[in-house]
PDB file of N, CA and C in Angstrom:
ATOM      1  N   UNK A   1      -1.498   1.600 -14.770  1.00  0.00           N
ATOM      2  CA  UNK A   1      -1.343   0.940 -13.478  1.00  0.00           C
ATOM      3  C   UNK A   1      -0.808  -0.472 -13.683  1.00  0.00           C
ATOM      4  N   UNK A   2       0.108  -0.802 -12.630  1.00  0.00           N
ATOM      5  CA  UNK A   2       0.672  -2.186 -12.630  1.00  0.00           C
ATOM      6  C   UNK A   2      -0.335  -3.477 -12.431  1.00  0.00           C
ATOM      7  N   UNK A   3      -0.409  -4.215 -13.436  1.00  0.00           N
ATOM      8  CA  UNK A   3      -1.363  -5.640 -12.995  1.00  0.00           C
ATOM      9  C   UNK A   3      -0.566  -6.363 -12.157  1.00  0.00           C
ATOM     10  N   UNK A   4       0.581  -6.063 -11.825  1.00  0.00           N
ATOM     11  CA  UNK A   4       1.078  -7.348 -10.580  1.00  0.00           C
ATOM     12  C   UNK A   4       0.918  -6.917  -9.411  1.00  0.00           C
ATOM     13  N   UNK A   5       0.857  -5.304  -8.943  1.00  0.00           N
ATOM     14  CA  UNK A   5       0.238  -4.867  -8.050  1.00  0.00           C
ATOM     15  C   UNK A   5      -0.843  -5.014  -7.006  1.00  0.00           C
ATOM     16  N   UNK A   6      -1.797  -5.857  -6.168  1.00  0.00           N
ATOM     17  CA  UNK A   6      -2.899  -5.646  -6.059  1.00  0.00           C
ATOM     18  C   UNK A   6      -2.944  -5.124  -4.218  1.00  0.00           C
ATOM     19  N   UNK A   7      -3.368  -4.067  -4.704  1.00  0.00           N
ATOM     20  CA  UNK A   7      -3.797  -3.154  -3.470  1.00  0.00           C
ATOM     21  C   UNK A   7      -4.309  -3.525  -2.206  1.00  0.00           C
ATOM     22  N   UNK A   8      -5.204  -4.455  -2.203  1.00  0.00           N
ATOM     23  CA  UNK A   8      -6.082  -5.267  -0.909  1.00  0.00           C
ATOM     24  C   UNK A   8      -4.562  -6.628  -0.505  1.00  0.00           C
ATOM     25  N   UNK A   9      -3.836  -6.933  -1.318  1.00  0.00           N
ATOM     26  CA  UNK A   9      -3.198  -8.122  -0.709  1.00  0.00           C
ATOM     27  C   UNK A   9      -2.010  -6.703   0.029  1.00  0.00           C
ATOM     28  N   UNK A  10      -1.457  -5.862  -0.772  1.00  0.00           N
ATOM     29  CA  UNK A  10      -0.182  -5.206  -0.365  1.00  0.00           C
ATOM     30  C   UNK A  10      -1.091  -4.456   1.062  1.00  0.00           C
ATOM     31  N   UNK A  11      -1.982  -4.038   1.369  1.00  0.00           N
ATOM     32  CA  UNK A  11      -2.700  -3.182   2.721  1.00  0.00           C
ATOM     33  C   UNK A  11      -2.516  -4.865   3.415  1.00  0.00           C
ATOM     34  N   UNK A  12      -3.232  -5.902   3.133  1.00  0.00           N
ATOM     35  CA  UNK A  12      -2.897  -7.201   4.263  1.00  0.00           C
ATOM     36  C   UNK A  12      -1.790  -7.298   4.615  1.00  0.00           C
ATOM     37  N   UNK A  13      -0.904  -7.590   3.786  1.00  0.00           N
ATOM     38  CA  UNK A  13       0.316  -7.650   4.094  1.00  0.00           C
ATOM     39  C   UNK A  13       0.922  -6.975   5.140  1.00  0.00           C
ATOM     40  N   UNK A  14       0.649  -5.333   5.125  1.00  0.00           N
ATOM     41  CA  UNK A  14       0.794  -4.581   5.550  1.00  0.00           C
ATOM     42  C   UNK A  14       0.410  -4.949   7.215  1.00  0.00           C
ATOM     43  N   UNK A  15      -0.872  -5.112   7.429  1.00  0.00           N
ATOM     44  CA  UNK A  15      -1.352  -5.608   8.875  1.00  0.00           C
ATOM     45  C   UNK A  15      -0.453  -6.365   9.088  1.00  0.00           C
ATOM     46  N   UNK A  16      -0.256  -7.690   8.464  1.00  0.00           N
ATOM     47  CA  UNK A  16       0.380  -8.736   8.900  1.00  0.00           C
ATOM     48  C   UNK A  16       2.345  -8.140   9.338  1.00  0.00           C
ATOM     49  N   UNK A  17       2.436  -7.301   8.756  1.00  0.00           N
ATOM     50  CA  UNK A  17       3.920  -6.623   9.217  1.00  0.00           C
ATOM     51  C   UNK A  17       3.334  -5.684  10.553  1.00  0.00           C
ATOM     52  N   UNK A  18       2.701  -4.898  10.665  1.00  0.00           N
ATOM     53  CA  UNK A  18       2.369  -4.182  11.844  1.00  0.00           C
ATOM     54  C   UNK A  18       2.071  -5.287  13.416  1.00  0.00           C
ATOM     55  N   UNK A  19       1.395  -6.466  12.914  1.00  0.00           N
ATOM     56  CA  UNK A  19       1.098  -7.267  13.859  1.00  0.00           C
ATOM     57  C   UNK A  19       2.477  -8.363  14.454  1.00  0.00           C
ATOM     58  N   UNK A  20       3.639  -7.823  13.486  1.00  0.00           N
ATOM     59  CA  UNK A  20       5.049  -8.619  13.521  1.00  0.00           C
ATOM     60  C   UNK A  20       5.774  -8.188  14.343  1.00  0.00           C
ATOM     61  N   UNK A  21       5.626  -6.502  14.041  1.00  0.00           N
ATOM     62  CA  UNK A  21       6.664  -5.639  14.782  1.00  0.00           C
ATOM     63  C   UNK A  21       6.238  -5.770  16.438  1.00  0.00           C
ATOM     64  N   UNK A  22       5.044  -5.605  16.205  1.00  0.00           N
ATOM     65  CA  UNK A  22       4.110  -5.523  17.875  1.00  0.00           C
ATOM     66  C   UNK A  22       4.324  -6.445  18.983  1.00  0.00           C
ATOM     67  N   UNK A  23       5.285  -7.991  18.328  1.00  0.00           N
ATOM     68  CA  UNK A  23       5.526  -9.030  19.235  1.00  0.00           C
ATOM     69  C   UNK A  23       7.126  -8.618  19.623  1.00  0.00           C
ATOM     70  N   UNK A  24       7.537  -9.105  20.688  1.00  0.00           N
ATOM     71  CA  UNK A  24       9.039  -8.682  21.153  1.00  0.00           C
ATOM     72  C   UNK A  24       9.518 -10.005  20.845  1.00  0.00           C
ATOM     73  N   UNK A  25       9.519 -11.049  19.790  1.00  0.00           N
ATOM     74  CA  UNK A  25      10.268 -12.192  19.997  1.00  0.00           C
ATOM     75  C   UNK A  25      11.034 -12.023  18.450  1.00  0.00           C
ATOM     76  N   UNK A  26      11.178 -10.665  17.377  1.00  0.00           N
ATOM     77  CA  UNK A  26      11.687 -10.733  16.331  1.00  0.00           C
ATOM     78  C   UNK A  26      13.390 -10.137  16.959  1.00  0.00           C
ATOM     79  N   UNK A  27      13.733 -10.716  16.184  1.00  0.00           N
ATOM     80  CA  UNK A  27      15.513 -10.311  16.011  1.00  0.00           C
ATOM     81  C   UNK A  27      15.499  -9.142  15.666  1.00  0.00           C
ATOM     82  N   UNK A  28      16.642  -7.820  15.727  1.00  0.00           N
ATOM     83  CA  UNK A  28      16.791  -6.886  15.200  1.00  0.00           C
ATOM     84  C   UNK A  28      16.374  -7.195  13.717  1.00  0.00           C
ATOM     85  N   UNK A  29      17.700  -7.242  12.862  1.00  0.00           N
ATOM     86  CA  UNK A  29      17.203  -8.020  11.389  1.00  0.00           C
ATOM     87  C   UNK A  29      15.966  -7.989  11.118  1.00  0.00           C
ATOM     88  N   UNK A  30      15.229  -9.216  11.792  1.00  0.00           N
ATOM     89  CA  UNK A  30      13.790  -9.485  10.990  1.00  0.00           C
ATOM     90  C   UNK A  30      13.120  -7.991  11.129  1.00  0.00           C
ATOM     91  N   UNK A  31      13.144  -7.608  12.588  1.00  0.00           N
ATOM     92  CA  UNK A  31      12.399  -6.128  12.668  1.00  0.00           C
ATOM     93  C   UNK A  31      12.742  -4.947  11.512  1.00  0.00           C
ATOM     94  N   UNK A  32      14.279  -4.791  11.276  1.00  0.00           N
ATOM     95  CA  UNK A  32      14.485  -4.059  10.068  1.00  0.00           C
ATOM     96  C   UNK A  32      14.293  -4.427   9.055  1.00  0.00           C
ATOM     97  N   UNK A  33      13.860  -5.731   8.823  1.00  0.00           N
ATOM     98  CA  UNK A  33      13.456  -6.306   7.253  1.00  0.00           C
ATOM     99  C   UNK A  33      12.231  -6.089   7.202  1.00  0.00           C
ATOM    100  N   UNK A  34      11.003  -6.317   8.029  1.00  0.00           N
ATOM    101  CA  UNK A  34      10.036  -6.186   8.005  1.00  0.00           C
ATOM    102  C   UNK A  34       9.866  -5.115   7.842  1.00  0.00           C
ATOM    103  N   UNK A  35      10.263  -4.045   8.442  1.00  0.00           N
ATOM    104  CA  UNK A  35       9.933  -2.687   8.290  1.00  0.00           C
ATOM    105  C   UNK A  35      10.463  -1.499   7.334  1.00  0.00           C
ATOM    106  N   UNK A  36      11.381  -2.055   6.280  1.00  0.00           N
ATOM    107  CA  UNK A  36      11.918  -1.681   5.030  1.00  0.00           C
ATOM    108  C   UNK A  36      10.782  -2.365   4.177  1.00  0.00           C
ATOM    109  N   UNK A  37      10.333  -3.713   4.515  1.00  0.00           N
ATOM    110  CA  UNK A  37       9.456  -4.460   3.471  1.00  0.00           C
ATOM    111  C   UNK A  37       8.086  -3.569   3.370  1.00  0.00           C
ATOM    112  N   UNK A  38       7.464  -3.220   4.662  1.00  0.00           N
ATOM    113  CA  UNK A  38       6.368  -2.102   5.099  1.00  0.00           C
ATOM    114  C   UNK A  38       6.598  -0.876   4.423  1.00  0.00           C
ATOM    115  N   UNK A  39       7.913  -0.237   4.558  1.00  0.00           N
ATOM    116  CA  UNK A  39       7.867   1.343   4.215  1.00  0.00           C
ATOM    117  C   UNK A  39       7.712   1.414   2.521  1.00  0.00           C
ATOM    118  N   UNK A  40       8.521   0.171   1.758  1.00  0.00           N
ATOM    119  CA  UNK A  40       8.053   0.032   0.406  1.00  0.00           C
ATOM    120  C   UNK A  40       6.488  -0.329   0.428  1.00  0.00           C
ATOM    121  N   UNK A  41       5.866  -1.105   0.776  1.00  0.00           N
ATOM    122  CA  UNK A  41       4.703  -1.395   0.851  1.00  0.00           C
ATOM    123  C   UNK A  41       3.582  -0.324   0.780  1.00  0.00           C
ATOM    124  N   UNK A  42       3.973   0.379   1.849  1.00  0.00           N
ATOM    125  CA  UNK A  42       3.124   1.552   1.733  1.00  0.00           C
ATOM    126  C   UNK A  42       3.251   2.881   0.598  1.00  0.00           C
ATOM    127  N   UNK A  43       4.724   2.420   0.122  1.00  0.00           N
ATOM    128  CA  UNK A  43       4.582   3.530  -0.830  1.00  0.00           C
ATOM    129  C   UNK A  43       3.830   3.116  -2.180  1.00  0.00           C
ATOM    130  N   UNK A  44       4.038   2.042  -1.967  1.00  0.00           N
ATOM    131  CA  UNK A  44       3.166   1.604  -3.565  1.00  0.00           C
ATOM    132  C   UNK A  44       1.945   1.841  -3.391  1.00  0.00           C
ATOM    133  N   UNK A  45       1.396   1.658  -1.843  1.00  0.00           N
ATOM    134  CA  UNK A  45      -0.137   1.870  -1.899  1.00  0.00           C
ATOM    135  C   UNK A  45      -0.531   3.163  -1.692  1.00  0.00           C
ATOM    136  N   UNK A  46       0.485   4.447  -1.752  1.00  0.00           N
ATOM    137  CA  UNK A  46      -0.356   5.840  -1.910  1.00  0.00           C
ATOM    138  C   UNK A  46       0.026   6.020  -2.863  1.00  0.00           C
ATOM    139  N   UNK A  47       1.121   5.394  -4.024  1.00  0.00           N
ATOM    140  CA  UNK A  47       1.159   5.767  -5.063  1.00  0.00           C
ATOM    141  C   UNK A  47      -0.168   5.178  -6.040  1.00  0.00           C
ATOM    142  N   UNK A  48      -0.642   4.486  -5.381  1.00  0.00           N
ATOM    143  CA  UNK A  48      -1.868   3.727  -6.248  1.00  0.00           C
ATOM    144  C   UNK A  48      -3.021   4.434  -5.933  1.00  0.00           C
ATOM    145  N   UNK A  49      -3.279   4.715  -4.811  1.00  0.00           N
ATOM    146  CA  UNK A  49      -3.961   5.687  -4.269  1.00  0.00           C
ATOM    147  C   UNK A  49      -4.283   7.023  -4.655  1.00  0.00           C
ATOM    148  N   UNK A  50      -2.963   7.833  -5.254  1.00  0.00           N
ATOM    149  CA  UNK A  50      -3.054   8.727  -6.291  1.00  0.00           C
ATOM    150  C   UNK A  50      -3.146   8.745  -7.698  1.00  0.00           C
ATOM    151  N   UNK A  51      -3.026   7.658  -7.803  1.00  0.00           N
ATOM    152  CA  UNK A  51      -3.287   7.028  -9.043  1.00  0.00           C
ATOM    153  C   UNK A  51      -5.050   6.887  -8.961  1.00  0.00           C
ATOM    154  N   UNK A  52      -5.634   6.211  -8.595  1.00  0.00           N
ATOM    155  CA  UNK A  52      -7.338   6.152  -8.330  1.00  0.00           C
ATOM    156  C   UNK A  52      -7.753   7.613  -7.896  1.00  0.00           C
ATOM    157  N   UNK A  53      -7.414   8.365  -7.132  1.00  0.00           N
ATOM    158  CA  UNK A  53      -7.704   9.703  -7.178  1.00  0.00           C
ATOM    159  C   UNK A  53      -7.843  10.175  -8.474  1.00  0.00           C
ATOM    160  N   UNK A  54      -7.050  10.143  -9.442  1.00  0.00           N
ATOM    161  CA  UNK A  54      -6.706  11.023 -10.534  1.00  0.00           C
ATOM    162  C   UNK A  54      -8.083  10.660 -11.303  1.00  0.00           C
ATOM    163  N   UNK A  55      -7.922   9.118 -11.187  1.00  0.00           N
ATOM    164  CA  UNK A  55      -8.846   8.556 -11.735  1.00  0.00           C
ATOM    165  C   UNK A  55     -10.581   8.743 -11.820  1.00  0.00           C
ATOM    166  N   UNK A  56     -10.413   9.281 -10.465  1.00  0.00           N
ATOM    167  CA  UNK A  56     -11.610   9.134 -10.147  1.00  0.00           C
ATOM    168  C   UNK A  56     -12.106  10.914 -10.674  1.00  0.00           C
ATOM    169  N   UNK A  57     -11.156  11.456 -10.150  1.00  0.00           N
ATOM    170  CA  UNK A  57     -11.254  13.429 -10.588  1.00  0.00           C
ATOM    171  C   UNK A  57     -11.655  13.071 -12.168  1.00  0.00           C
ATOM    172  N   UNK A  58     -11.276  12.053 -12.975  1.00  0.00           N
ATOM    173  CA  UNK A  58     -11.328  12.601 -14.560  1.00  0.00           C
ATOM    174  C   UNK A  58     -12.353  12.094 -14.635  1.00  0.00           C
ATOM    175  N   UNK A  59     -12.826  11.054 -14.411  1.00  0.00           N
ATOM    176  CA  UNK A  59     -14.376   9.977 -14.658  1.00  0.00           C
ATOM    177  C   UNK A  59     -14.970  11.336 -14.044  1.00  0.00           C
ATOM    178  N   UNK A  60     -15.006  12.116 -12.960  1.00  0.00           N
ATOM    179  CA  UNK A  60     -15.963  12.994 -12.487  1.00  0.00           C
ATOM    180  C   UNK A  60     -16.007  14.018 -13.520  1.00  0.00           C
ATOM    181  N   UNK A  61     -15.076  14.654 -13.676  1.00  0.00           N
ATOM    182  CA  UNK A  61     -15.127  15.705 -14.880  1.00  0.00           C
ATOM    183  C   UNK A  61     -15.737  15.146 -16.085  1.00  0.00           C
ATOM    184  N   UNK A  62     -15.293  14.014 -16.739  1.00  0.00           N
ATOM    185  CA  UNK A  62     -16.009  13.353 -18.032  1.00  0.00           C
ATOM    186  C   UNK A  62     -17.359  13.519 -17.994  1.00  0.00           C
ATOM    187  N   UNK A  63     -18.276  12.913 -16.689  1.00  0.00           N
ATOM    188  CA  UNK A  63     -19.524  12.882 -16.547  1.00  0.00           C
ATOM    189  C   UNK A  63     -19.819  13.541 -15.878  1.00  0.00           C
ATOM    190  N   UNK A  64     -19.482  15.078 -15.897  1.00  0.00           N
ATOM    191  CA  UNK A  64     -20.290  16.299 -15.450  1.00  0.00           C
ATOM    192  C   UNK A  64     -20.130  17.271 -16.693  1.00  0.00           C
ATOM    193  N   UNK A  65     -19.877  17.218 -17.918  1.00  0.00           N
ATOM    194  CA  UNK A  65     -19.991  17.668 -19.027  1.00  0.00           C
ATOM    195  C   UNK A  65     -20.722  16.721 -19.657  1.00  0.00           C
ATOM    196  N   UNK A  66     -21.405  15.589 -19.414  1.00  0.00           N
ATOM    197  CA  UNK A  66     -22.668  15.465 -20.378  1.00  0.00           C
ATOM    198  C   UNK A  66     -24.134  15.309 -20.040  1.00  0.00           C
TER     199      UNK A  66
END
């Protein structure tokens, strides 16, 4: 997993773009920047997401065989 990554700032972020789009005073532009900046955003956070899944399935398997 990436250490420059961190999951709780990229989900804020995230609000803070949802709460951007929601006002009518952005320019086209900013609205499509913001919301290219969001759609990457979110992919990093289900890719991390499946990443801690995996994580979590093997720690479970590890410690149900001893």
């Amino acid at each position: 997993m990436s250490d420059t990554f961190n999951f709780e700032a990229a989900m804020k972020r995230l609000a803070e773009i949802a709460t951007l789009l929601e006002k009518d005073d952005l320019s086209l532009d900013n609205a499509i920047a913001l919301f290219d900046e969001g759609l990457q955003l979110s992919k990093q956070c289900q890719n991390r997401l499946t990443q801690y899944e995996t994580t979590v399935k093997e720690l479970v398997q590890k410690h149900q065989g001893e």
